[in-house]
PDB file of N, CA and C in Angstrom:
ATOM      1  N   UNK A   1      82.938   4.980  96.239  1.00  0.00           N
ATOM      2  CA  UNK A   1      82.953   5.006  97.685  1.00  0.00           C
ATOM      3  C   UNK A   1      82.884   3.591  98.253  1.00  0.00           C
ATOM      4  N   UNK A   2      82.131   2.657  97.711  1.00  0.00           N
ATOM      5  CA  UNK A   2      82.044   1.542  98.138  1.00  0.00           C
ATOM      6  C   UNK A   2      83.100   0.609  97.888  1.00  0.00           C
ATOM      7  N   UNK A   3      84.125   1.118  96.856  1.00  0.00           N
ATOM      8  CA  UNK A   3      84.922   0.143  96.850  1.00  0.00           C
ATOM      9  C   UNK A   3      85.756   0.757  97.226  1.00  0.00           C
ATOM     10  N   UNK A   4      86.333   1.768  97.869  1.00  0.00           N
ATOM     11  CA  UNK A   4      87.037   1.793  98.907  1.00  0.00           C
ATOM     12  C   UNK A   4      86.968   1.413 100.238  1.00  0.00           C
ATOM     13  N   UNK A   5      85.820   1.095 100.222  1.00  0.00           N
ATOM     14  CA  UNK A   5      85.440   0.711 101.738  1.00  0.00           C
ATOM     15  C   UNK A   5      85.056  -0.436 101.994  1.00  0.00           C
ATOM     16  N   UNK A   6      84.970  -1.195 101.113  1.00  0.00           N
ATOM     17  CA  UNK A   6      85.467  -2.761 100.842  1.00  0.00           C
ATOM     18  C   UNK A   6      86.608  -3.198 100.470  1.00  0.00           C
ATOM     19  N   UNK A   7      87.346  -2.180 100.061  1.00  0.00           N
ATOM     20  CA  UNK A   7      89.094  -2.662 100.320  1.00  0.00           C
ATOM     21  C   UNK A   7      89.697  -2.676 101.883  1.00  0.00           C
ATOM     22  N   UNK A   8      89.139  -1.170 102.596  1.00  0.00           N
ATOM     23  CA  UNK A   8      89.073  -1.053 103.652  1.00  0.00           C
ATOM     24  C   UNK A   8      88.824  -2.015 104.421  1.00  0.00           C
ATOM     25  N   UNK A   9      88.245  -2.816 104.549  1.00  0.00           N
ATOM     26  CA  UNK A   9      87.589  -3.787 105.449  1.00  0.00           C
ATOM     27  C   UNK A   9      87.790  -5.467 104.996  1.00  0.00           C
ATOM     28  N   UNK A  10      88.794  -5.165 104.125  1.00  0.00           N
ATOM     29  CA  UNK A  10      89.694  -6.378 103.684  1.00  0.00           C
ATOM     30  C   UNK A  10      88.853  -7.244 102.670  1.00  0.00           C
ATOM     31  N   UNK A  11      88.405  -6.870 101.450  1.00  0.00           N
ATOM     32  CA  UNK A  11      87.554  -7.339 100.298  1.00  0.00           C
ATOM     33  C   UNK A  11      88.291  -6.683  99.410  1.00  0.00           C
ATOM     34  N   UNK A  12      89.088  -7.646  98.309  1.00  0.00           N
ATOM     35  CA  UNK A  12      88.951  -7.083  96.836  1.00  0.00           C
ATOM     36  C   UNK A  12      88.250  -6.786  95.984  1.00  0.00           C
ATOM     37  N   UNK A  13      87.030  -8.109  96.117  1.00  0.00           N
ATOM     38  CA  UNK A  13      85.836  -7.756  94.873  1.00  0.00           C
ATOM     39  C   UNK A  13      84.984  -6.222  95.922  1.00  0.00           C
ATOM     40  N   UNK A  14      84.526  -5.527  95.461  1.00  0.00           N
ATOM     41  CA  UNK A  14      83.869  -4.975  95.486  1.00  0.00           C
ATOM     42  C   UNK A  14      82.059  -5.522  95.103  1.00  0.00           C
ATOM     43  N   UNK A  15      82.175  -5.881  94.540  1.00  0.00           N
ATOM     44  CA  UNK A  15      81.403  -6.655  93.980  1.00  0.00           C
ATOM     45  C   UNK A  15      80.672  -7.773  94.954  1.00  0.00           C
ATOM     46  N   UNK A  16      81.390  -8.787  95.621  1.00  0.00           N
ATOM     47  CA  UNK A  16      81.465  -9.378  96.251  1.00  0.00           C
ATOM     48  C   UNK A  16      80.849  -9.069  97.588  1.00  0.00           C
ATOM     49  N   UNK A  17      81.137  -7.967  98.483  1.00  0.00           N
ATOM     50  CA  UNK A  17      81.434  -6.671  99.202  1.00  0.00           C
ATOM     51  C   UNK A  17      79.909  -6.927  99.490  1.00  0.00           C
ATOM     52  N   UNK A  18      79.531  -6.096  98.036  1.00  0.00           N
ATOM     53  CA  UNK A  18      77.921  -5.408  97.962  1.00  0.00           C
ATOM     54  C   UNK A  18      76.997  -6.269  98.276  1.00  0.00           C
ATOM     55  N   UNK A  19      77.378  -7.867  97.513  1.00  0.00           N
ATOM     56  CA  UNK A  19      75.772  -8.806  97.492  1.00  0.00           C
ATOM     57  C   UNK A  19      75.904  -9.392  98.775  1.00  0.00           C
ATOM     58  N   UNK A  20      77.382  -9.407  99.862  1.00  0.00           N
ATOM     59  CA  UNK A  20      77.348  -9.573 101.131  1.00  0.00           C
ATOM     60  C   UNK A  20      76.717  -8.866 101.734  1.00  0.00           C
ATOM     61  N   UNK A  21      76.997  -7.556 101.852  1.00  0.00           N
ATOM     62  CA  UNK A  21      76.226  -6.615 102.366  1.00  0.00           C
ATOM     63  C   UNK A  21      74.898  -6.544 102.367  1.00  0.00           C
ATOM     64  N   UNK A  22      74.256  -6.792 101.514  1.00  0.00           N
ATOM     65  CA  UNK A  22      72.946  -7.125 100.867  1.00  0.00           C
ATOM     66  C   UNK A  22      72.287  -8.392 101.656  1.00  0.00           C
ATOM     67  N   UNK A  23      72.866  -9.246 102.088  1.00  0.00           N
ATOM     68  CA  UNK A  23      72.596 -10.528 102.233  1.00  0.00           C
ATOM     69  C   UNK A  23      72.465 -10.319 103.868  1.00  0.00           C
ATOM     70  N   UNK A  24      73.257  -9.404 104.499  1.00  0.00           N
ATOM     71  CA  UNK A  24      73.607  -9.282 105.446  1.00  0.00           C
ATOM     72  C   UNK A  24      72.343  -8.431 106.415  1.00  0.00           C
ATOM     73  N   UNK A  25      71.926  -7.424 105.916  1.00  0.00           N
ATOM     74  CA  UNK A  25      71.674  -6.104 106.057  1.00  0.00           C
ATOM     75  C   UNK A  25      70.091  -5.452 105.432  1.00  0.00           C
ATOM     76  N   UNK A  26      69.972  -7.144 104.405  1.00  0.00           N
ATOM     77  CA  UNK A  26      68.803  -6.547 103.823  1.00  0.00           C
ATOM     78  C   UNK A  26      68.451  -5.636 102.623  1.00  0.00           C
ATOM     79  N   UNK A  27      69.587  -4.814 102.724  1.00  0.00           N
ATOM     80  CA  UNK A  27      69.329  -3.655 101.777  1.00  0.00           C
ATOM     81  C   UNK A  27      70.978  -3.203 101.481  1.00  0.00           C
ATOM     82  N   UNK A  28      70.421  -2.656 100.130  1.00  0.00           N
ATOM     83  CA  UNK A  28      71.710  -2.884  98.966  1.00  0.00           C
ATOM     84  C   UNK A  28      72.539  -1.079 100.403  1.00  0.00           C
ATOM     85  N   UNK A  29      73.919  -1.239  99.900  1.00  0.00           N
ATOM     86  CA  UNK A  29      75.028  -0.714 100.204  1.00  0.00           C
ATOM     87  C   UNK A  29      74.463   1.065  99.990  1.00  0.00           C
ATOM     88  N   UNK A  30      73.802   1.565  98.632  1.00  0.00           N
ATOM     89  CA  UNK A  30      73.048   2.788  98.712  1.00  0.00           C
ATOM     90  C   UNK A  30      71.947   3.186  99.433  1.00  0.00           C
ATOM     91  N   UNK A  31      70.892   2.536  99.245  1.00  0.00           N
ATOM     92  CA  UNK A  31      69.121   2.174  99.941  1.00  0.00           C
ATOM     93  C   UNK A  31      69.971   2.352 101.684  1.00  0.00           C
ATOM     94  N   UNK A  32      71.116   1.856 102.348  1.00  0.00           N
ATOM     95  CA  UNK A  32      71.698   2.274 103.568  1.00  0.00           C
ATOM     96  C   UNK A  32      72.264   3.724 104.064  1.00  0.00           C
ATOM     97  N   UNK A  33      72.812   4.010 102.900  1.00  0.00           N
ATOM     98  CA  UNK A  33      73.276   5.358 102.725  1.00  0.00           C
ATOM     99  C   UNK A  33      72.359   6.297 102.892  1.00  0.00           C
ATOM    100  N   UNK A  34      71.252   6.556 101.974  1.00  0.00           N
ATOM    101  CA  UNK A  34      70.082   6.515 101.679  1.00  0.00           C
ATOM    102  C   UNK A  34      69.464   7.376 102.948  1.00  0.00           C
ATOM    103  N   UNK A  35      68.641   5.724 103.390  1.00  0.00           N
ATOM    104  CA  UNK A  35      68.252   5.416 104.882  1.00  0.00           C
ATOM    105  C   UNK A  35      68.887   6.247 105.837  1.00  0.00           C
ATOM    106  N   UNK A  36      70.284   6.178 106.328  1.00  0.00           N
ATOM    107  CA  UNK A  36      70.593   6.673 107.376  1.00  0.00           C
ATOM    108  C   UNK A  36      71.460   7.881 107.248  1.00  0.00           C
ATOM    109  N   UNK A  37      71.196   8.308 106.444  1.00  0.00           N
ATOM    110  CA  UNK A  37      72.172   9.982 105.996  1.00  0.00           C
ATOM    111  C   UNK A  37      71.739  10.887 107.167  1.00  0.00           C
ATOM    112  N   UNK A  38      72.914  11.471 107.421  1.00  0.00           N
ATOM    113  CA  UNK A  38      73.172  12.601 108.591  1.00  0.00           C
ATOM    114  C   UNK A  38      72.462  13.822 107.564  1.00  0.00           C
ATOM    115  N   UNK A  39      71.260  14.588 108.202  1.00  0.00           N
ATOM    116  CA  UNK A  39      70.784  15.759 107.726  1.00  0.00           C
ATOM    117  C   UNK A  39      71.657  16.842 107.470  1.00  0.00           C
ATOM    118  N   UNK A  40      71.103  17.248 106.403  1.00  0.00           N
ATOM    119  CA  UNK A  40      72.598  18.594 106.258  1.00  0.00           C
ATOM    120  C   UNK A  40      72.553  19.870 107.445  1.00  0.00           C
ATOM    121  N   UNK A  41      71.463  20.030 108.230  1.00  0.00           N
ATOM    122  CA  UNK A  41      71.645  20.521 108.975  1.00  0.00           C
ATOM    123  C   UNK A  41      72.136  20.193 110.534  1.00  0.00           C
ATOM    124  N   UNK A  42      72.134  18.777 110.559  1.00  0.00           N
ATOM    125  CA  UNK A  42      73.480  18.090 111.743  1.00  0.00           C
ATOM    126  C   UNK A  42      75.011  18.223 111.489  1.00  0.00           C
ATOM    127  N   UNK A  43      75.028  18.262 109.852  1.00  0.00           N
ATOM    128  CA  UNK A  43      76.305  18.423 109.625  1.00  0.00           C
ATOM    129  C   UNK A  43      77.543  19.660 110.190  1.00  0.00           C
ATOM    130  N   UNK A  44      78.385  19.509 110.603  1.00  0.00           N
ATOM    131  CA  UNK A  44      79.489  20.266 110.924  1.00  0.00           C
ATOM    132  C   UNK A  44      79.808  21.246 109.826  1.00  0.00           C
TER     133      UNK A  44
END
């Protein structure tokens, strides 16, 4: 998932992507996911 969505947003490394993200944000690319997940009962 993440490295589609760092291709998405114009990054090849994936890799690269993540320890930005990280650097950025504080917290790794999952620990965000994680954190801010839509409850399954908000879900559609």
């Amino acid at each position: 998932m993440i490295d589609e969505i760092s291709w998405r947003v114009g990054y090849e490394d994936a890799a690269f992507f993540r320890r930005l993200f990280k650097r950025i944000t504080g917290m790794a690319p999952g620990a965000c996911r994680k954190r801010f997940r839509i409850p399954d009962f908000a879900r559609p």
